[in-house]
N, C-alpha and C. Protein backbone atom coordinates (compact mmCIF):
# COMPACT_ATOMS: atom_id res chain seq x y z
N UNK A 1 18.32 66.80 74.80
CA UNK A 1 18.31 65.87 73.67
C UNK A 1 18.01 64.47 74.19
N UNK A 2 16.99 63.61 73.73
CA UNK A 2 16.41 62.43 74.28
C UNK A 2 17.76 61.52 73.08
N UNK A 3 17.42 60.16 74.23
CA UNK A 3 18.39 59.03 73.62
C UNK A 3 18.38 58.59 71.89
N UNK A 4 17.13 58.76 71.78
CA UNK A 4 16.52 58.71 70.09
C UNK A 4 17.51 59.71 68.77
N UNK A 5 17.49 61.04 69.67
CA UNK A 5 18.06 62.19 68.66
C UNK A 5 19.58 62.06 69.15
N UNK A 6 20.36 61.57 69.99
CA UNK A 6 21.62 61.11 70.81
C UNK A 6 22.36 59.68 69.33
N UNK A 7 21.69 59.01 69.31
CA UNK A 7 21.83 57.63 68.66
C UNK A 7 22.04 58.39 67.29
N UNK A 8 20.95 58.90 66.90
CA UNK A 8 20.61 59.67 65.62
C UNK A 8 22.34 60.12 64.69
N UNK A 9 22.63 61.43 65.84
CA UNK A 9 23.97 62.00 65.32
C UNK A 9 24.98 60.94 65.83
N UNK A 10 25.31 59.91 66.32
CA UNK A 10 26.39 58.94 66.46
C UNK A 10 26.55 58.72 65.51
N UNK A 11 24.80 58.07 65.00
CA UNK A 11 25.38 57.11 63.77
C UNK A 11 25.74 58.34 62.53
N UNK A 12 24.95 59.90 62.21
CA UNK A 12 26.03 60.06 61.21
C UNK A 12 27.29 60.73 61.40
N UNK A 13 27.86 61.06 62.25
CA UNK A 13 28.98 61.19 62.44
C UNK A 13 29.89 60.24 62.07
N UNK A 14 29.41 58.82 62.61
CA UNK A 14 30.60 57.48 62.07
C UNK A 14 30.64 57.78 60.70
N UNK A 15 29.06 57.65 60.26
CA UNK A 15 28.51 57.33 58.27
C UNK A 15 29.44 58.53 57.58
N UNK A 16 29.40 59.81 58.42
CA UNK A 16 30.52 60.74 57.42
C UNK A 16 31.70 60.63 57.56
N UNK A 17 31.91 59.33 58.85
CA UNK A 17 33.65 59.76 58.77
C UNK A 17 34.54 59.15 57.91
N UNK A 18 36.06 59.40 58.29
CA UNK A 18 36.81 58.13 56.74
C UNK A 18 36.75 57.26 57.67
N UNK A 19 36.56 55.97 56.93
CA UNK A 19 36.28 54.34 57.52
C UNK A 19 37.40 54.20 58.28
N UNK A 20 39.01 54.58 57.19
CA UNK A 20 40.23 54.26 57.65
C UNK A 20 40.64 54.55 58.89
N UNK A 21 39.96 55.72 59.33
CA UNK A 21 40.32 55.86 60.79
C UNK A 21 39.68 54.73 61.83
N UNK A 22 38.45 54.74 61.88
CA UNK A 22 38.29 53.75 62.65
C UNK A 22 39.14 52.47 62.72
N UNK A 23 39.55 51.98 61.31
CA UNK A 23 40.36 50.76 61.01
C UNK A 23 41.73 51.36 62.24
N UNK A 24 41.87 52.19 61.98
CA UNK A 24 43.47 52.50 62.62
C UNK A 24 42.62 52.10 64.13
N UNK A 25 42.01 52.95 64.73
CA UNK A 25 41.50 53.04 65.87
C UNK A 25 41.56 51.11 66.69
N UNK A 26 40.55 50.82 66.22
CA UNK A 26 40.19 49.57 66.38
C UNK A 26 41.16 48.32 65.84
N UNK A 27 42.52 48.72 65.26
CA UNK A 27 43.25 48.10 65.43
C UNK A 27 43.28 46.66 63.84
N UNK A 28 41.80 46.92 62.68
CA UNK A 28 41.94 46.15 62.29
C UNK A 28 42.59 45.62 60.84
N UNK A 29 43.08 46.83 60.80
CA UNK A 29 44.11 46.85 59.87
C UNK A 29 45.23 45.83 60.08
N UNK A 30 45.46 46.40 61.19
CA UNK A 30 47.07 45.54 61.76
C UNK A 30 46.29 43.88 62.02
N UNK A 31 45.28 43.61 62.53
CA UNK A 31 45.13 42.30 62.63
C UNK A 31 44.85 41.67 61.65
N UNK A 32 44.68 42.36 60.15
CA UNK A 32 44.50 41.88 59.44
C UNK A 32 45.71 41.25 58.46
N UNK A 33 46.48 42.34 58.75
CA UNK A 33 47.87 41.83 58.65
C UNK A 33 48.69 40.73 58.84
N UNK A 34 48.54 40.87 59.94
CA UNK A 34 48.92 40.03 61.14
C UNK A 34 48.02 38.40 61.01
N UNK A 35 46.64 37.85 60.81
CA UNK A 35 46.57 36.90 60.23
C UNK A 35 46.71 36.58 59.13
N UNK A 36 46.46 37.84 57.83
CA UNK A 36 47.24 36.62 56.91
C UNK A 36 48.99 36.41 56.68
N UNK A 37 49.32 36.77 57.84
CA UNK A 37 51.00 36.41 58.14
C UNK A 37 51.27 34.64 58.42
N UNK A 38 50.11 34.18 59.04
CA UNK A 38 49.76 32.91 59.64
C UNK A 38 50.00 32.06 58.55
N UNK A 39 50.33 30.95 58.23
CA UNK A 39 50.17 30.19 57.24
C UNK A 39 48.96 29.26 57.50
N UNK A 40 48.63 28.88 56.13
CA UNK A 40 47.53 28.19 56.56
C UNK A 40 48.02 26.31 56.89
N UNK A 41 46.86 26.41 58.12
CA UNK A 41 47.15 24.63 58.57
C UNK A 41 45.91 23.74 57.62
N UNK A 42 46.51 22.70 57.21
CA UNK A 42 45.38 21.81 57.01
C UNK A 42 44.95 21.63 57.26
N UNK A 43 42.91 20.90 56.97
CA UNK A 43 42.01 20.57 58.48
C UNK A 43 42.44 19.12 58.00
N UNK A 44 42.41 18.94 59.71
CA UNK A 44 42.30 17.83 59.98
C UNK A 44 41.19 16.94 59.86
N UNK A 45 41.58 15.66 59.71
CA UNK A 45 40.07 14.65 60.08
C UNK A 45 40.21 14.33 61.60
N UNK A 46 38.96 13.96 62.16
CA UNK A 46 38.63 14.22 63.28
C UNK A 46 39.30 13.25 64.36
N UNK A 47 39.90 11.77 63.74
CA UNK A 47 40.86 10.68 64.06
C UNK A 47 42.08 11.47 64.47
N UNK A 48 42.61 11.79 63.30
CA UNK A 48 44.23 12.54 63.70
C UNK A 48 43.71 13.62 64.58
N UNK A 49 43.30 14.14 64.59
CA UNK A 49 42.52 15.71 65.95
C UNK A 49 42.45 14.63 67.05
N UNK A 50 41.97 14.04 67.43
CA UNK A 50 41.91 13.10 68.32
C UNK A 50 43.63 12.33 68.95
N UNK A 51 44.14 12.26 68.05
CA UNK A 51 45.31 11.55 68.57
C UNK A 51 46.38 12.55 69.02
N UNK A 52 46.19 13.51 68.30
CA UNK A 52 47.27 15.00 68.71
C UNK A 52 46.88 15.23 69.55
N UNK A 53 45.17 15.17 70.20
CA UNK A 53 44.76 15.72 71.54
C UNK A 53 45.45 14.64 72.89
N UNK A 54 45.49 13.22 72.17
CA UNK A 54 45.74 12.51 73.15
C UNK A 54 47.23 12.62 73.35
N UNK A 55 47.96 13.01 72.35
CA UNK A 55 49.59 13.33 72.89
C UNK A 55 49.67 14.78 73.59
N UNK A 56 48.92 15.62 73.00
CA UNK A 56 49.28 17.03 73.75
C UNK A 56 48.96 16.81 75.64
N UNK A 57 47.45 16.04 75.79
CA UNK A 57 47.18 15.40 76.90
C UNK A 57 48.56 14.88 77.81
N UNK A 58 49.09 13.67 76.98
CA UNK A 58 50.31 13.19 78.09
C UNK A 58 51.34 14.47 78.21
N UNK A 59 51.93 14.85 77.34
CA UNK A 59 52.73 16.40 77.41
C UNK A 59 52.07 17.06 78.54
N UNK A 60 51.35 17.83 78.75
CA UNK A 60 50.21 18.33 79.56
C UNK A 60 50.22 17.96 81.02
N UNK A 61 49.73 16.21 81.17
CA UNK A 61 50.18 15.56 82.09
C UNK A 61 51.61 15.58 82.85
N UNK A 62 52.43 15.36 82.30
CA UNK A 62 53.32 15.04 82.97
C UNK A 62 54.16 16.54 83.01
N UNK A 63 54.14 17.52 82.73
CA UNK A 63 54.29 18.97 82.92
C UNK A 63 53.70 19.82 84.01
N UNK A 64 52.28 19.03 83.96
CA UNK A 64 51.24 19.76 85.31
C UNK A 64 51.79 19.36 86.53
N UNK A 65 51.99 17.62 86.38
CA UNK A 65 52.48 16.98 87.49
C UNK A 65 53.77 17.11 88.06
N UNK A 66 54.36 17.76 86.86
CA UNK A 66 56.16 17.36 87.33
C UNK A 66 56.28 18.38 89.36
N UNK A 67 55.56 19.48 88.90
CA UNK A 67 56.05 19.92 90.46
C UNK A 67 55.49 19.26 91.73
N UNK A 68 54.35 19.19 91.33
CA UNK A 68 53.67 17.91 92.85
C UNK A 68 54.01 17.15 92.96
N UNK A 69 54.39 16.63 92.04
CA UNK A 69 55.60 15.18 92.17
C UNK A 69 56.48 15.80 92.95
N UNK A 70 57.10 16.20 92.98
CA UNK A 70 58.66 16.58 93.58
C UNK A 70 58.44 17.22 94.48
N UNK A 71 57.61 17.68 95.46
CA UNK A 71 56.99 18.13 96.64
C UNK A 71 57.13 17.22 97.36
N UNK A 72 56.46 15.71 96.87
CA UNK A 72 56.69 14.83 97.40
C UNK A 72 58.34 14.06 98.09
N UNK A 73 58.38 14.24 96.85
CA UNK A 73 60.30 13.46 97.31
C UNK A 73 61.18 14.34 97.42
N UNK A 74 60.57 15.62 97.71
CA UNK A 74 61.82 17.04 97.99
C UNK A 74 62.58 16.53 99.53
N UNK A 75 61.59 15.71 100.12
CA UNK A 75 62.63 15.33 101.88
C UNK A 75 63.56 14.69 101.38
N UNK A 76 63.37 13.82 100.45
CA UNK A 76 64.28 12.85 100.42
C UNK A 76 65.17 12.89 99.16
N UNK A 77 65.31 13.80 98.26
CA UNK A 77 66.06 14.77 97.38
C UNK A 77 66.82 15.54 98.69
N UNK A 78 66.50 16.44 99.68
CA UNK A 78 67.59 16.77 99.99
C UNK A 78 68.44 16.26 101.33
N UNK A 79 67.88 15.58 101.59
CA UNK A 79 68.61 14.32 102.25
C UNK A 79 69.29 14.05 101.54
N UNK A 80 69.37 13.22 100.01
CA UNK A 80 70.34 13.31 99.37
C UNK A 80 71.27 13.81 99.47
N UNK A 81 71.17 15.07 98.78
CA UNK A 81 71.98 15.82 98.88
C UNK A 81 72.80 16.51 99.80
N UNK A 82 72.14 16.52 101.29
CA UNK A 82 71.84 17.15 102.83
C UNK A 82 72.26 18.58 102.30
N UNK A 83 70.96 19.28 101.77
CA UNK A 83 70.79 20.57 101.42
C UNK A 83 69.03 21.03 102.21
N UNK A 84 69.30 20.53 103.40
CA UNK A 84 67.87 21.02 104.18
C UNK A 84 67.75 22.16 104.64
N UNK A 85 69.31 22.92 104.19
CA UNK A 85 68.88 25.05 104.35
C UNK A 85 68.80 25.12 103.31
N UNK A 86 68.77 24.35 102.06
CA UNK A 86 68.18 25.09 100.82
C UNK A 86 67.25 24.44 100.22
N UNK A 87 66.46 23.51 100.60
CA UNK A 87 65.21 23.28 100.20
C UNK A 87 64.07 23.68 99.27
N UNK A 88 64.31 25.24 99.72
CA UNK A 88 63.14 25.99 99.00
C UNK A 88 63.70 25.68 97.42
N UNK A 89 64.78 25.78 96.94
CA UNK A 89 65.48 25.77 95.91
C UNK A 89 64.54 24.81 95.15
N UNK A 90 64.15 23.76 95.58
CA UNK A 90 64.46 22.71 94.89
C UNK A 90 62.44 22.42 93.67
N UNK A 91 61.47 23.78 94.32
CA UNK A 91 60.41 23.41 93.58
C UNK A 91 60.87 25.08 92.82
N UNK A 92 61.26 26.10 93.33
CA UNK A 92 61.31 27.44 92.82
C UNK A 92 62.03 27.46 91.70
N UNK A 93 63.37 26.54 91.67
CA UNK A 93 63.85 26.72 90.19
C UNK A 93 62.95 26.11 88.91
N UNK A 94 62.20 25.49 89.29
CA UNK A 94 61.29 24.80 88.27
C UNK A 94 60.46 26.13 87.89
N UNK A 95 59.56 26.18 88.98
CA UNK A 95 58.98 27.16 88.86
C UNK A 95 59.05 28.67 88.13
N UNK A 96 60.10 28.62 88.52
CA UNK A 96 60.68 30.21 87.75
C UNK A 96 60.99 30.26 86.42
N UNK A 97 61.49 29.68 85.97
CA UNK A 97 61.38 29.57 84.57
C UNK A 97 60.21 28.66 83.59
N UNK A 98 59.64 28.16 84.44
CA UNK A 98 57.97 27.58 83.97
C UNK A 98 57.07 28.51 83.82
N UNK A 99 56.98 29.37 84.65
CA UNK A 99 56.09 30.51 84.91
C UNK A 99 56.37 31.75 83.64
N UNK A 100 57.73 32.13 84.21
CA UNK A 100 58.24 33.49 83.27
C UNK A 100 58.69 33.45 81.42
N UNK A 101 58.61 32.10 81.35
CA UNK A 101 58.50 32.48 79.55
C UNK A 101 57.21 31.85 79.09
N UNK A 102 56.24 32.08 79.66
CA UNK A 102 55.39 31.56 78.61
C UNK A 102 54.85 32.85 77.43
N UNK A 103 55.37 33.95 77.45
CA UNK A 103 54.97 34.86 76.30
C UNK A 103 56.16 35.11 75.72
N UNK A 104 57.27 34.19 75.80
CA UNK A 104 57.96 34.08 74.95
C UNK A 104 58.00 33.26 73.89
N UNK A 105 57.43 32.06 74.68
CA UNK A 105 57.22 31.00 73.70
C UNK A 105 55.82 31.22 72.91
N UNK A 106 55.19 31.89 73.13
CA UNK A 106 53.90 32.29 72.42
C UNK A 106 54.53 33.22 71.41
N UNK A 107 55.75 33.81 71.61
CA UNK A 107 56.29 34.79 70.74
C UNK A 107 56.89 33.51 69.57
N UNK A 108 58.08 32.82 69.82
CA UNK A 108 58.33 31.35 69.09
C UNK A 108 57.69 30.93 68.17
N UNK A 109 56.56 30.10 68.83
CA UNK A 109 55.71 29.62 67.98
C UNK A 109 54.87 30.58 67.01
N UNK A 110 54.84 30.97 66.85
CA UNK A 110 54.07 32.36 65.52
C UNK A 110 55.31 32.58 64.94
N UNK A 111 56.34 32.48 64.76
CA UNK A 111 57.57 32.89 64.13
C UNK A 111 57.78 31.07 63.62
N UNK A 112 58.27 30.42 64.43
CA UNK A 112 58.22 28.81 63.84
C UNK A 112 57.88 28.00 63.69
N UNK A 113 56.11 28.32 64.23
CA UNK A 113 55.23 27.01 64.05
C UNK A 113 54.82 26.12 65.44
N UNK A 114 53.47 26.01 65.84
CA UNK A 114 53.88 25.36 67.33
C UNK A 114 54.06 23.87 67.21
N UNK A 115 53.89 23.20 65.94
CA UNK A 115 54.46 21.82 65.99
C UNK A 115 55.52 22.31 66.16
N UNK A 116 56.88 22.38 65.44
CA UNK A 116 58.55 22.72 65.48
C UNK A 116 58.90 23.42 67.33
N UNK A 117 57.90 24.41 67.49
CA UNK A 117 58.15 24.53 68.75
C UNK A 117 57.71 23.55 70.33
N UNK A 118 56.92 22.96 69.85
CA UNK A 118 55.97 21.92 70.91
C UNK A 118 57.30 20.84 70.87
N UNK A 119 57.34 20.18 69.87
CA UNK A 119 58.33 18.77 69.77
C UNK A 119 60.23 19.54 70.19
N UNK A 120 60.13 20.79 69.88
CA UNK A 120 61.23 21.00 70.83
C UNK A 120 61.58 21.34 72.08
N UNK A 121 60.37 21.88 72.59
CA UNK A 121 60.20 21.57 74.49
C UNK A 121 60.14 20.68 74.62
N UNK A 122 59.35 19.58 74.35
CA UNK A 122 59.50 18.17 74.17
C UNK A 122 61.02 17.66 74.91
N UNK A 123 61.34 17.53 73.80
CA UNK A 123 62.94 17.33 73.84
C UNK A 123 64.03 18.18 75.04
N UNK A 124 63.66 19.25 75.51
CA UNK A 124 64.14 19.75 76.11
C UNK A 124 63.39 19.53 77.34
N UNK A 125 61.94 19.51 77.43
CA UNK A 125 61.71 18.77 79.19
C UNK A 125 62.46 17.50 79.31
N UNK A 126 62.46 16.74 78.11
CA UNK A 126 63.06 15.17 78.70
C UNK A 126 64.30 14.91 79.29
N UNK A 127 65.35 16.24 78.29
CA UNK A 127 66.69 16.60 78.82
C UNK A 127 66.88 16.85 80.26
N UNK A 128 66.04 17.55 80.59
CA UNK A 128 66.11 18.63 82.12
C UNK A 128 65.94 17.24 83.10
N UNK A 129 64.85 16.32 82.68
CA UNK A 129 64.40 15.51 83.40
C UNK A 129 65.53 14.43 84.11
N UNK A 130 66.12 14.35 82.62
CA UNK A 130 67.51 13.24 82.49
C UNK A 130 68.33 13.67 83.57
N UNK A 131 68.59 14.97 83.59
CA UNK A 131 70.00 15.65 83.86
C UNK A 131 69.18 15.13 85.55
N UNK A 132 67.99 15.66 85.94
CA UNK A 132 67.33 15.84 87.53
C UNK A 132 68.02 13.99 87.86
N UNK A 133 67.36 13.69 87.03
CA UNK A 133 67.60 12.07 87.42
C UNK A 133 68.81 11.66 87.74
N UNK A 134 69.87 11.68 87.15
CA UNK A 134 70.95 11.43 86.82
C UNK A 134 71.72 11.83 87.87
N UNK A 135 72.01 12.85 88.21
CA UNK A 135 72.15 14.13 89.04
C UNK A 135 73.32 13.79 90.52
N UNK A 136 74.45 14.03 90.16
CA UNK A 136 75.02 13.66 91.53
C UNK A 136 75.58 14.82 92.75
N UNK A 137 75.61 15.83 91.78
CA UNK A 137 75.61 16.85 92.83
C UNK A 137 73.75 17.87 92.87
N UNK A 138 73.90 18.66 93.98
CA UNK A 138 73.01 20.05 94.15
C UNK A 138 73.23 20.23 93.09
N UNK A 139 74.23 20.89 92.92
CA UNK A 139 74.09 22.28 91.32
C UNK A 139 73.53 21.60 89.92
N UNK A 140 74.00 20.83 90.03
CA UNK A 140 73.24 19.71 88.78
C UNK A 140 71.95 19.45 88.43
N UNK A 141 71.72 19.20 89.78
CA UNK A 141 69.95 18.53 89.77
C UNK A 141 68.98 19.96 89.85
N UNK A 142 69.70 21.22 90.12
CA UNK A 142 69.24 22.35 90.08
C UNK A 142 69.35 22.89 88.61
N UNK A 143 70.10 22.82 87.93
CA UNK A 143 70.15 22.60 86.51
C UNK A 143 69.39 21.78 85.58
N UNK A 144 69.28 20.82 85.86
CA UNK A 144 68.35 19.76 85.41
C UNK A 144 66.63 20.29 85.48
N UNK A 145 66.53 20.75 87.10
CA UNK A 145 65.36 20.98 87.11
C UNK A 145 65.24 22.67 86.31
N UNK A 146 65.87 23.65 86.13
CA UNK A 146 65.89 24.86 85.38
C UNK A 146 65.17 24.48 83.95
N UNK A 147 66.34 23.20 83.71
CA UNK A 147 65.93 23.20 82.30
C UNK A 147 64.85 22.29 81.91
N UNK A 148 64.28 21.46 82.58
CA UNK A 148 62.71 21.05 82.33
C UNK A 148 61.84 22.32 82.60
N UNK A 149 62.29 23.13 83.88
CA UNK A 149 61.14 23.92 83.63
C UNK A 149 61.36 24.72 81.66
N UNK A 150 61.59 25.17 81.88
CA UNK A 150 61.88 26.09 80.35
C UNK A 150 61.30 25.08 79.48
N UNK A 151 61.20 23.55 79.08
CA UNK A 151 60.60 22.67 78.41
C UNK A 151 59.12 22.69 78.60
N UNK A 152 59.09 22.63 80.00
CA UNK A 152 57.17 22.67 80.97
C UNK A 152 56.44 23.74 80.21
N UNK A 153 57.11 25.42 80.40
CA UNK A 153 56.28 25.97 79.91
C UNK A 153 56.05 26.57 78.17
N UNK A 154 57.01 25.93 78.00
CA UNK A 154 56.82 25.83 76.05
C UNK A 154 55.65 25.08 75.91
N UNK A 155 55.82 23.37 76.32
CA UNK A 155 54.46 22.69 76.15
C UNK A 155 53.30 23.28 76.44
N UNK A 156 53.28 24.04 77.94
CA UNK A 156 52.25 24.48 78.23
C UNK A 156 51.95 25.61 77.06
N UNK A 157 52.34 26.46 77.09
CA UNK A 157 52.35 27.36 76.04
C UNK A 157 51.33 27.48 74.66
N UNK A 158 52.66 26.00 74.11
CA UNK A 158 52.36 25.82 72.83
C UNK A 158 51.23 24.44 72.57
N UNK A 159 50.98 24.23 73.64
CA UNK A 159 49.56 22.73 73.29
C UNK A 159 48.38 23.94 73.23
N UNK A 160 48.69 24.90 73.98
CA UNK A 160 46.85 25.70 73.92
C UNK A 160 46.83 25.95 72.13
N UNK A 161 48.23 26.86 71.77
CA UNK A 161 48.51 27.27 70.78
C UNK A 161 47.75 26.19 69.10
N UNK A 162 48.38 25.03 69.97
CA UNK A 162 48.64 23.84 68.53
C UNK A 162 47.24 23.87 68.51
N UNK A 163 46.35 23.33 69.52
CA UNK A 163 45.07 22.45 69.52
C UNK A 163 43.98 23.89 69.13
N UNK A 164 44.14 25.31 68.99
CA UNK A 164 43.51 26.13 68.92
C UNK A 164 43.47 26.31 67.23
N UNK A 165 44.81 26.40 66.54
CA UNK A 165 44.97 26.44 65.03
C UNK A 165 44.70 24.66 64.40
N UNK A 166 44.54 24.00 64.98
CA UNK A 166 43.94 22.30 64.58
C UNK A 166 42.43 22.38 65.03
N UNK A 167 41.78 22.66 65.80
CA UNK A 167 40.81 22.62 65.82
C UNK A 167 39.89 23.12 65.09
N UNK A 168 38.45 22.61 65.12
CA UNK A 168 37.22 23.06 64.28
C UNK A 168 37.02 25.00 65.35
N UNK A 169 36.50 25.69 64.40
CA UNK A 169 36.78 26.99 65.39
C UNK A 169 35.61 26.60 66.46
N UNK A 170 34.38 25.76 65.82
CA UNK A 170 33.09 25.96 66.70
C UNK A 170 33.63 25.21 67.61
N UNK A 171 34.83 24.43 67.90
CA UNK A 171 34.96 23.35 68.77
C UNK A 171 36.35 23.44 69.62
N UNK A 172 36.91 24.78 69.77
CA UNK A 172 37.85 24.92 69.85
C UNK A 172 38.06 24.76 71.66
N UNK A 173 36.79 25.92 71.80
CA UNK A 173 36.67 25.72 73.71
C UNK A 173 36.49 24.68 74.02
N UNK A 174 36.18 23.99 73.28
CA UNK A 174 35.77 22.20 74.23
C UNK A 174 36.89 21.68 74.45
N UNK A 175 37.84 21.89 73.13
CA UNK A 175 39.54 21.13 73.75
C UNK A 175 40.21 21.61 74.46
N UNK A 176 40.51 23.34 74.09
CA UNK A 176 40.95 23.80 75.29
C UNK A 176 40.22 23.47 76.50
N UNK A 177 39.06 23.33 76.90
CA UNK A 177 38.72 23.16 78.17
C UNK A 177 39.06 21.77 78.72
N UNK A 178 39.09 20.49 77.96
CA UNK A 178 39.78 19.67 78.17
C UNK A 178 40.64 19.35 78.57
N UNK A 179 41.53 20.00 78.11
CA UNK A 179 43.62 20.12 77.92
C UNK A 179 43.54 20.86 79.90
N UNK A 180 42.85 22.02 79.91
CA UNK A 180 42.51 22.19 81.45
C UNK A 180 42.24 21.52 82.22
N UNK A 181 41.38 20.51 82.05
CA UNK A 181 40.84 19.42 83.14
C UNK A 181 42.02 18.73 83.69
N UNK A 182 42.76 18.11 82.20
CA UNK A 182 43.84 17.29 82.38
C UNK A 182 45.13 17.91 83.39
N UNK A 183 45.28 19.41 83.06
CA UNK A 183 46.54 19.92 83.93
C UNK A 183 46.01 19.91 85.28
N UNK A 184 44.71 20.16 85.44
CA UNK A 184 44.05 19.93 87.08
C UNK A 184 44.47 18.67 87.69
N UNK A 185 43.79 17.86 87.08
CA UNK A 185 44.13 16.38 87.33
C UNK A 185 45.69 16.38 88.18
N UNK A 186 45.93 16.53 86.66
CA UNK A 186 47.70 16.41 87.13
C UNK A 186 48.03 16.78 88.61
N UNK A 187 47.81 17.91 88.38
CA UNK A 187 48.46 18.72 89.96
C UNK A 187 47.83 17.70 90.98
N UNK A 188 46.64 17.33 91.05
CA UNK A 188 46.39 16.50 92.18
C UNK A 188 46.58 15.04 92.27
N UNK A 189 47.03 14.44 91.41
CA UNK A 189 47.01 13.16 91.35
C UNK A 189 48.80 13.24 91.43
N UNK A 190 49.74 14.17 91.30
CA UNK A 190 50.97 14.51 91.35
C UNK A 190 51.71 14.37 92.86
N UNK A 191 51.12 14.26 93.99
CA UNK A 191 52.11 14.12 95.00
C UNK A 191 51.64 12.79 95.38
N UNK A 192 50.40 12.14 94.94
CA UNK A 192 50.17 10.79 95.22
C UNK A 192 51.09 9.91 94.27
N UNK A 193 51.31 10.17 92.91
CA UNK A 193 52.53 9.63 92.21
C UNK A 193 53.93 9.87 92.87
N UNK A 194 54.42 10.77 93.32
CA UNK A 194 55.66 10.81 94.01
C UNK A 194 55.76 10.39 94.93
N UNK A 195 54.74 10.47 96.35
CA UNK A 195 54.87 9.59 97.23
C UNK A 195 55.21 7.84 96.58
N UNK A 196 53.94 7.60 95.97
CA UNK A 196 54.07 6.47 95.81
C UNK A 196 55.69 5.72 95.15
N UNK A 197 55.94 6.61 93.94
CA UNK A 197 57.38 6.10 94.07
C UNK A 197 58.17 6.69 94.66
N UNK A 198 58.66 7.29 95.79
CA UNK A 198 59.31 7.69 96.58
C UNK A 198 59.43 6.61 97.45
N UNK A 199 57.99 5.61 98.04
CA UNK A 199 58.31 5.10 98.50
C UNK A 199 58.91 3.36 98.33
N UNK A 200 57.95 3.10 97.05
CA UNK A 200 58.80 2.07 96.41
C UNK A 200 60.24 1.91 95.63
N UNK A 201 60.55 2.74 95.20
CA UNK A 201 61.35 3.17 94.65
C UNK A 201 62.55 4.44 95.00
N UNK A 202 63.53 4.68 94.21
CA UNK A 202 64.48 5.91 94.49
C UNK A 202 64.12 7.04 93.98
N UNK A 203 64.00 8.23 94.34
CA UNK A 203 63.40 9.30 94.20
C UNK A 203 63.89 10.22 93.16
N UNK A 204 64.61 8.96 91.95
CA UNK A 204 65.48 9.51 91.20
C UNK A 204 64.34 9.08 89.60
N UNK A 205 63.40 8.20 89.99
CA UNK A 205 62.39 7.81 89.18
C UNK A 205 61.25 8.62 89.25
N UNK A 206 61.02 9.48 89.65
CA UNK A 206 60.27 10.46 89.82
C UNK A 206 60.58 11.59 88.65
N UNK A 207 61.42 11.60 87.93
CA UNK A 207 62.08 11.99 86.76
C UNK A 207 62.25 11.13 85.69
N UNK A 208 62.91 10.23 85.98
CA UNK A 208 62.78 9.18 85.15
C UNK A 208 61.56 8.73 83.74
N UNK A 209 60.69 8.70 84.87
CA UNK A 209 59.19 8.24 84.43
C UNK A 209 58.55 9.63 83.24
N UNK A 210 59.57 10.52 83.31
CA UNK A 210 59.23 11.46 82.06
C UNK A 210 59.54 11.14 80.70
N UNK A 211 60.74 10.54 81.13
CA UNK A 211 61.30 9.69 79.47
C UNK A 211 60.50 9.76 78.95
N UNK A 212 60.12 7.57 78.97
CA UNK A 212 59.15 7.48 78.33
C UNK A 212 57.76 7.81 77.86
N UNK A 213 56.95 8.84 78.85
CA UNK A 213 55.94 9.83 78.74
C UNK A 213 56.31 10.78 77.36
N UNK A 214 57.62 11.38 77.19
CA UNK A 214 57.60 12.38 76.41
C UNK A 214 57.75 11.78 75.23
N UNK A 215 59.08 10.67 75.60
CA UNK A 215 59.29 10.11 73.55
C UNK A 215 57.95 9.60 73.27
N UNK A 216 57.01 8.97 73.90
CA UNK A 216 55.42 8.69 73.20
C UNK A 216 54.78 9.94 72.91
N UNK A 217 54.69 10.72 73.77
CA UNK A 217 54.07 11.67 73.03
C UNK A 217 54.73 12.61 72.12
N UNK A 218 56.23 12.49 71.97
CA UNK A 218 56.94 13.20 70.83
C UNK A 218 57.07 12.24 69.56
N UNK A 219 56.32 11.34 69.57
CA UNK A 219 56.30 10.38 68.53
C UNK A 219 54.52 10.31 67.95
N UNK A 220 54.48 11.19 68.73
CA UNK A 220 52.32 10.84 68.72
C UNK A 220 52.46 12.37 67.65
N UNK A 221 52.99 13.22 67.97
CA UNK A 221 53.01 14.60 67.73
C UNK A 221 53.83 14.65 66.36
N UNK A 222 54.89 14.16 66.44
CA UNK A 222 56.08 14.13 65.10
C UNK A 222 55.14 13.81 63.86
């Protein structure tokens, strides 16, 4: 049987079958479901799209950066503390809970919205940040840093999320690819910020400097 008479019976085999199966098959029943579960967002004008990009940006920023930062002033964090057999501690707790919920919070936001969920990592990196800063014992500042991470990767999470349902669809990869550039950035321009205040400064501003980063951009976003 040549490819011609091959093609031939595919197509009527599909043409006689019930449609519904394929729907089951291919899954598009359920996705159909499943978006109009979504509520609908307003479009935006292209000003406000612009200014949410520029707050999700600082969010973004200072989330990408928070661990290269603290690479930097980890000598002198545990000098602080004189915790130089536990060192490793001090980028892994961030890490670990930055890393391991981000399909939770992708679970979140579709249940509450990624504004309601974005502006409450928000709030909860700034906490973690406070507590790092503040911080007079180990266990504390290990706490502090737990709970920014868990803030880090909500933002991360939920900015792809926000700027994907705000955006124009034809224009959607351009922001996401953006919002990428910016977390690049971050990471590298991140141990040159910590050095730098590490060395002008106490290595307790290296946290600090999230504050005001987040309430602007939780005020850009609100």
């Amino acid at each position: 049987m040549n490819e011609k008479d091959t093609a031939s019976k595919i197509t009527i085999e599909i043409s006689d079958a019930n449609p519904n199966q394929y729907k089951r098959i291919f899954g598009l029943e359920e996705n159909r479901r499943t978006i109009s579960a979504i509520p609908a967002i307003p479009e935006m004008t292209f000003a406000r799209l612009i200014i949410l990009v520029f707050g999700l940006s600082i969010s973004l920023f200072i989330v990408g950066a928070e661990n290269t930062i603290t690479s930097s002033a980890t000598p002198a964090i545990a000098a602080k503390f004189n915790v130089l057999n536990r060192i490793s501690w001090i980028p892994i707790v961030y890490l670990l809970f930055s890393i391991s919920l981000h399909p939770l919070f992708g679970k979140i936001a579709f249940f509450f919205g990624p504004k309601k969920t974005l502006l409450s990592c928000i709030l909860i990196f700034l906490f973690g940040s406070l507590i790092s800063g503040a911080s007079k014992t180990f266990p504390v500042f290990l706490v502090g840093r737990g709970i920014a991470g868990v803030g880090g990767s909500g933002i991360i999470a939920t900015a792809f999320i926000a700027i994907s349902a705000c955006a124009p669809k034809q224009q959607v990869s351009k922001y996401v690819s953006f919002m990428g550039v910016v977390l690049a950035i971050s990471s590298l321009l991140g141990p040159l910020i910590g050095s730098s205040i590490s060395q002008s400064s106490e290595w307790r501003w290296c946290y600090y400097y999230n504050i005001p980063l987040s309430a602007i951009s939780f005020t850009i976003q609100e």
